[in-house]
Protein backbone atom coordinates (compact mmCIF):
# COMPACT_ATOMS: atom_id res chain seq x y z
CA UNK A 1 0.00 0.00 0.00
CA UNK A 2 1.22 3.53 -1.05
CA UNK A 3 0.78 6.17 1.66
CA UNK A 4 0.49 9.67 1.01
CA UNK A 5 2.17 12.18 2.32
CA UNK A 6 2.52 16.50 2.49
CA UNK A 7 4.15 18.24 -0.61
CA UNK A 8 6.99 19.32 1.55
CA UNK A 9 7.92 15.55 1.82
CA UNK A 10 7.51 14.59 -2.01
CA UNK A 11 11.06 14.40 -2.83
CA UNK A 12 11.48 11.74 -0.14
CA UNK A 13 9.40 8.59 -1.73
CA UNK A 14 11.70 6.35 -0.98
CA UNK A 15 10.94 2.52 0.07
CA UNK A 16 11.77 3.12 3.10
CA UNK A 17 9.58 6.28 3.70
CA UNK A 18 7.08 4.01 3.15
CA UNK A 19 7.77 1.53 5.40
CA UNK A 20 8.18 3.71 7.96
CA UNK A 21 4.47 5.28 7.31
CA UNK A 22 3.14 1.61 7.24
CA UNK A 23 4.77 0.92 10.71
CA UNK A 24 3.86 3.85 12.64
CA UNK A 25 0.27 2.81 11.52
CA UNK A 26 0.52 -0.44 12.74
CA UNK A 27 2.07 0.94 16.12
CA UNK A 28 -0.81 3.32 16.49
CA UNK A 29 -3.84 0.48 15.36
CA UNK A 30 -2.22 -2.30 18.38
CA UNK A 31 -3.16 0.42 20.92
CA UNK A 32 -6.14 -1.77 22.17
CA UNK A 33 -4.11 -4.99 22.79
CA UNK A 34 -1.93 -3.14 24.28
CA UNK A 35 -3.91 -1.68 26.15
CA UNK A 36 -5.60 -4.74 27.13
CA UNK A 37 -2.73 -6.74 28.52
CA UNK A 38 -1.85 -3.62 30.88
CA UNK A 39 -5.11 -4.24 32.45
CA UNK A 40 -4.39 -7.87 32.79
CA UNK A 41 -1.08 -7.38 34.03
CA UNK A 42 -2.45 -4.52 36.21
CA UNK A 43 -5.19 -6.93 37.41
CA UNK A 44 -3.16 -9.74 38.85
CA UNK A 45 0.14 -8.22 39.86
CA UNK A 46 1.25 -9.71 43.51
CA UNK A 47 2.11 -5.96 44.24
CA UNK A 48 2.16 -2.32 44.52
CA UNK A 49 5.80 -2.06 43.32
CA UNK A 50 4.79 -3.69 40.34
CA UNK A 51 1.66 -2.29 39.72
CA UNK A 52 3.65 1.22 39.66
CA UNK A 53 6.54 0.11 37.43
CA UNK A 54 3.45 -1.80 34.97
CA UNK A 55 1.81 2.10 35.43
CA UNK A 56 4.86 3.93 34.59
CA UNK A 57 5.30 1.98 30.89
CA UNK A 58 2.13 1.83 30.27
CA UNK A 59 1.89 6.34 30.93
CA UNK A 60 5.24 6.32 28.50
CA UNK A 61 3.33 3.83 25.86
CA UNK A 62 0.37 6.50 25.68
CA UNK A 63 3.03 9.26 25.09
CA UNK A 64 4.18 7.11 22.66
CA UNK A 65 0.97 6.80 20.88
CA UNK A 66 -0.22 10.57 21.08
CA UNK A 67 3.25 11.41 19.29
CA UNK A 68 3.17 7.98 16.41
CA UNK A 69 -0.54 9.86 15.84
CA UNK A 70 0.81 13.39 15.77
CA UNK A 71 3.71 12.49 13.30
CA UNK A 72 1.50 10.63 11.04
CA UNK A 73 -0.59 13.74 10.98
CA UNK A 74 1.79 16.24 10.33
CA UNK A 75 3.09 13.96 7.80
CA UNK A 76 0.52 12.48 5.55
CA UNK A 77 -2.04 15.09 6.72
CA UNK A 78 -4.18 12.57 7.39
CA UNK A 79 -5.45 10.61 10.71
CA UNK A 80 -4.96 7.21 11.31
CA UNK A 81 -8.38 5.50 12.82
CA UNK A 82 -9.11 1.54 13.50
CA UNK A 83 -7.49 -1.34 15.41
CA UNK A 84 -5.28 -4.06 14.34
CA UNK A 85 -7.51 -7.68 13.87
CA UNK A 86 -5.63 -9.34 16.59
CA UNK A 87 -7.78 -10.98 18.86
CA UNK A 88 -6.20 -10.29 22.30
CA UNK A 89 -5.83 -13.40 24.06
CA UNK A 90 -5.37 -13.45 28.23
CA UNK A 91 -2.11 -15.18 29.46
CA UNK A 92 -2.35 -18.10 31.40
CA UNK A 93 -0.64 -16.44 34.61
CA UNK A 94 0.80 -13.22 35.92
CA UNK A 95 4.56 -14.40 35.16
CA UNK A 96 3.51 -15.39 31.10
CA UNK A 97 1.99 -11.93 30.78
CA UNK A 98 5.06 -10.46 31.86
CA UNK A 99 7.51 -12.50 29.72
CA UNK A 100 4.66 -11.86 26.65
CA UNK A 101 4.56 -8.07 27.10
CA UNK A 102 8.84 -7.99 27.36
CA UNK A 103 9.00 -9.84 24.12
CA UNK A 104 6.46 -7.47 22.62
CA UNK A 105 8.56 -4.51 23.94
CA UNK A 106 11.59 -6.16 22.31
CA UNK A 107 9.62 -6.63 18.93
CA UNK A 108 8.66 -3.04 19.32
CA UNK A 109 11.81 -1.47 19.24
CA UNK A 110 13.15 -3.04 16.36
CA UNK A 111 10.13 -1.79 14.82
CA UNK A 112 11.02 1.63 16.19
CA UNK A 113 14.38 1.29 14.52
CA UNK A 114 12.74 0.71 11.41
CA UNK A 115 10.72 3.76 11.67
CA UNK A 116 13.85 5.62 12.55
CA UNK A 117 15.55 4.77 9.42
CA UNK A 118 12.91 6.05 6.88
CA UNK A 119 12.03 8.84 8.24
CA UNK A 120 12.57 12.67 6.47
CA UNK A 121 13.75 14.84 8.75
CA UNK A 122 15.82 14.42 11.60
CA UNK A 123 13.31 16.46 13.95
CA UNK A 124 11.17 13.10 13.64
CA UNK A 125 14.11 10.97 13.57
CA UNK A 126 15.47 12.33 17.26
CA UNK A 127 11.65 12.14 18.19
CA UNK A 128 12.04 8.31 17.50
CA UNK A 129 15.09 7.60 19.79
CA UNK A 130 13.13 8.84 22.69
CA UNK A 131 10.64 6.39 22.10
CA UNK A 132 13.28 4.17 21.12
CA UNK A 133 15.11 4.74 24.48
CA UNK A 134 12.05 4.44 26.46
CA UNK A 135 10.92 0.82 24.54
CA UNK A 136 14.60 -0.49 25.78
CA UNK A 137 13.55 0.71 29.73
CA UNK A 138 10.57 -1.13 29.69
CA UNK A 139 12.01 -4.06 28.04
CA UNK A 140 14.75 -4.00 31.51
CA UNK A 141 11.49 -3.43 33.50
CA UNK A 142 9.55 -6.79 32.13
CA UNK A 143 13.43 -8.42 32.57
CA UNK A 144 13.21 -7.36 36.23
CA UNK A 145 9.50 -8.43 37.14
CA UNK A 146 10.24 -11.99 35.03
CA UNK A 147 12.82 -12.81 37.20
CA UNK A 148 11.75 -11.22 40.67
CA UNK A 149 8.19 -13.31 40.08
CA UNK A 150 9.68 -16.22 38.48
CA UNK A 151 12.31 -16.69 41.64
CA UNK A 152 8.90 -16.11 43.76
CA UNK A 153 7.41 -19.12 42.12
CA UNK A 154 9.79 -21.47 41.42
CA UNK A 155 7.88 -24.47 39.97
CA UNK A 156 5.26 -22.04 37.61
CA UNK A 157 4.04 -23.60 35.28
CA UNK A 158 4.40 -21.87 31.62
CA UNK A 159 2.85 -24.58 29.69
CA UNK A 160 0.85 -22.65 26.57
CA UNK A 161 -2.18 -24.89 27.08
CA UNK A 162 -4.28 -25.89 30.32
CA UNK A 163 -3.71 -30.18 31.38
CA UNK A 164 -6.58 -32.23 31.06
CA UNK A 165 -8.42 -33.67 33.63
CA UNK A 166 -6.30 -37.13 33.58
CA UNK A 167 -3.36 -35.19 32.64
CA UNK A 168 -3.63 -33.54 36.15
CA UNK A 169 -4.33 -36.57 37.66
CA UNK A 170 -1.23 -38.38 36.55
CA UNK A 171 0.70 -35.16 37.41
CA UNK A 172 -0.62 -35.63 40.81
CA UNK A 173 0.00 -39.06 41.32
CA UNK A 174 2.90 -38.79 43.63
CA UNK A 175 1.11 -36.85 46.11
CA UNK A 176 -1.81 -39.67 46.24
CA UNK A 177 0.62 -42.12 46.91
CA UNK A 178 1.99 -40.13 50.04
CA UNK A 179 -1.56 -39.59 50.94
CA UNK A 180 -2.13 -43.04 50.86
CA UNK A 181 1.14 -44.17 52.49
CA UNK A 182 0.04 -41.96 55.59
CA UNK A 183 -3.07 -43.15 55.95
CA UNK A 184 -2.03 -47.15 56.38
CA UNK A 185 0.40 -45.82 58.75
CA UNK A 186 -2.66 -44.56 61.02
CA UNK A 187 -1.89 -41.09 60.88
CA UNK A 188 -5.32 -38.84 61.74
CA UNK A 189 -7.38 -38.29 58.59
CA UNK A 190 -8.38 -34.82 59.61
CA UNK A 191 -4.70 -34.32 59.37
CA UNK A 192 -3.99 -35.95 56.13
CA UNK A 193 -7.22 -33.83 54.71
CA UNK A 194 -5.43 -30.84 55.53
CA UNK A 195 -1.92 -31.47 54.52
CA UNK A 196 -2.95 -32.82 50.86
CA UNK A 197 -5.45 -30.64 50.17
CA UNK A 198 -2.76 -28.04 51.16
CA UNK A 199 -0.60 -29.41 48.60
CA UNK A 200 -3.22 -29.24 45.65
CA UNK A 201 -3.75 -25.66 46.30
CA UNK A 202 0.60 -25.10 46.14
CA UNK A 203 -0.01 -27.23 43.16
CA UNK A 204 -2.46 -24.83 41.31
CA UNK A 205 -0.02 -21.83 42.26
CA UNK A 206 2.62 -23.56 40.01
CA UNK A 207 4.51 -25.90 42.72
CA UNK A 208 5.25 -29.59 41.84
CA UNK A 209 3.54 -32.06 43.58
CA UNK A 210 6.89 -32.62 45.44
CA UNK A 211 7.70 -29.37 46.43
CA UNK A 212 4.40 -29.03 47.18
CA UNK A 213 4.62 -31.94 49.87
CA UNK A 214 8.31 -30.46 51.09
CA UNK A 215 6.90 -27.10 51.34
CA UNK A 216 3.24 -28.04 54.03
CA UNK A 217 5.85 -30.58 55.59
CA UNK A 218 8.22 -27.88 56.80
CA UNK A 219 5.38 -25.59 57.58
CA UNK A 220 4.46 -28.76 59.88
CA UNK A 221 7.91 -29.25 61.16
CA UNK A 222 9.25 -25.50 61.60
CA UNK A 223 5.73 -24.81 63.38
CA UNK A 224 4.42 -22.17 60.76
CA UNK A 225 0.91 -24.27 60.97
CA UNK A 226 0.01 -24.58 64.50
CA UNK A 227 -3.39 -25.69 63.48
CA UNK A 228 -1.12 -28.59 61.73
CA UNK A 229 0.76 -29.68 63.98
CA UNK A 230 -2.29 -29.99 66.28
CA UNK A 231 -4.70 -32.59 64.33
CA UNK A 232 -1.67 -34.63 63.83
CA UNK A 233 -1.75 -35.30 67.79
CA UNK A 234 -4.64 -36.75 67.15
CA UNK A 235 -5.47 -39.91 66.01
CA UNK A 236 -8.54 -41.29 64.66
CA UNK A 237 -7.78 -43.97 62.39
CA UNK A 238 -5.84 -47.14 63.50
């Protein structure tokens, strides 16, 4: 597609030129799904520091787009209206919305780069390397949350699709043979309730089954669950 531009620019129909035009409309039409996996992100951060470095990108990304729009303006004379046809799709968990919106930041500023290159003046061209600067902060910013969130929860799962009901039930298997184990040793059943049932929920945070055991059996043995440690006194079965 040929975009047109001012008569001051006519002398610069280059390839390029034209790329660039075609990019900065592409920037400006993802807005929505952009806009769309801040408010996911925003939703389900753990916390308030990240909520305010997820606010401070996403205040620079609308800067961004107020300037792609303004450029495209004052260069075409014309005003770029629509969204992309993505279909915005909601990531499975906090720390795979993170790593999706850092490689989207990354993709961006190559994109920006692109833009740089074609453009006609170097007023617009200096414009770009701001945003280009600012794309490379938040990309360090996503870096930062992936990692502080990923150390959090060690055992996430990042699969791209959801197990199946026997799926999760094989996955599970090892803490159903523990379960069992305990309960031919006579240990309470109010207590082995608790402990397993524990573990499933540590298992739908993203913890394997065995870490998931390891981590209610030292909250047992270090006394961080009184409540715990006091239905195992008791005894019930036998």
């Amino acid at each position: 597609m040929h975009y047109s531009m001012n008569d001051k620019y006519q002398n610069f129909d280059s390839r390029e030129f034209q790329q660039s035009l075609a990019l900065i409309v592409k920037a400006i039409q993802g807005e929505k799904e952009d806009e769309l996996l801040y408010s996911y992100l925003l939703s389900v951060a753990p916390s308030q520091e990240n909520k305010d470095i997820i606010l401070s990108i996403r205040e620079d990304e609308s800067k961004h787009h107020k300037m792609f729009k303004k450029m495209y303006q004052n260069i075409t004379g014309q005003e770029v209206s629509g969204t992309n046809k993505e279909v915005f799709q909601k990531p499975i968990s906090y720390v795979r919305g993170i790593q999706q919106a850092h490689f989207r930041k990354l993709k961006a500023v190559e994109m920006s780069q692109k833009i740089r290159k074609g453009l006609p003046t170097r007023y617009y061209r200096d414009k770009m390397f701001e945003i280009i600067t600012d794309k490379l902060k938040h990309a360090n910013k996503y870096s930062f949350l992936y990692t502080e969130n990923k150390m959090s929860a060690p055992a996430q799962q990042l699969t791209s699709k959801e197990k199946t009901p026997d799926e999760w039930v094989k996955y599970t298997a090892y803490l159903v043979e523990e379960a069992e184990e305990d309960f031919n040793k006579g240990v309470n059943l109010t207590h082995v309730f608790q402990e397993f049932i524990l573990m499933g929920v540590l298992v739908g945070k993203g913890y394997t089954p065995k870490q998931a055991y390891e981590t209610v059996g030292d909250w047992e043995k270090k006394g961080e669950s009184k409540l715990l440690q006091a239905s195992k006194k008791f005894n019930d079965h036998k």
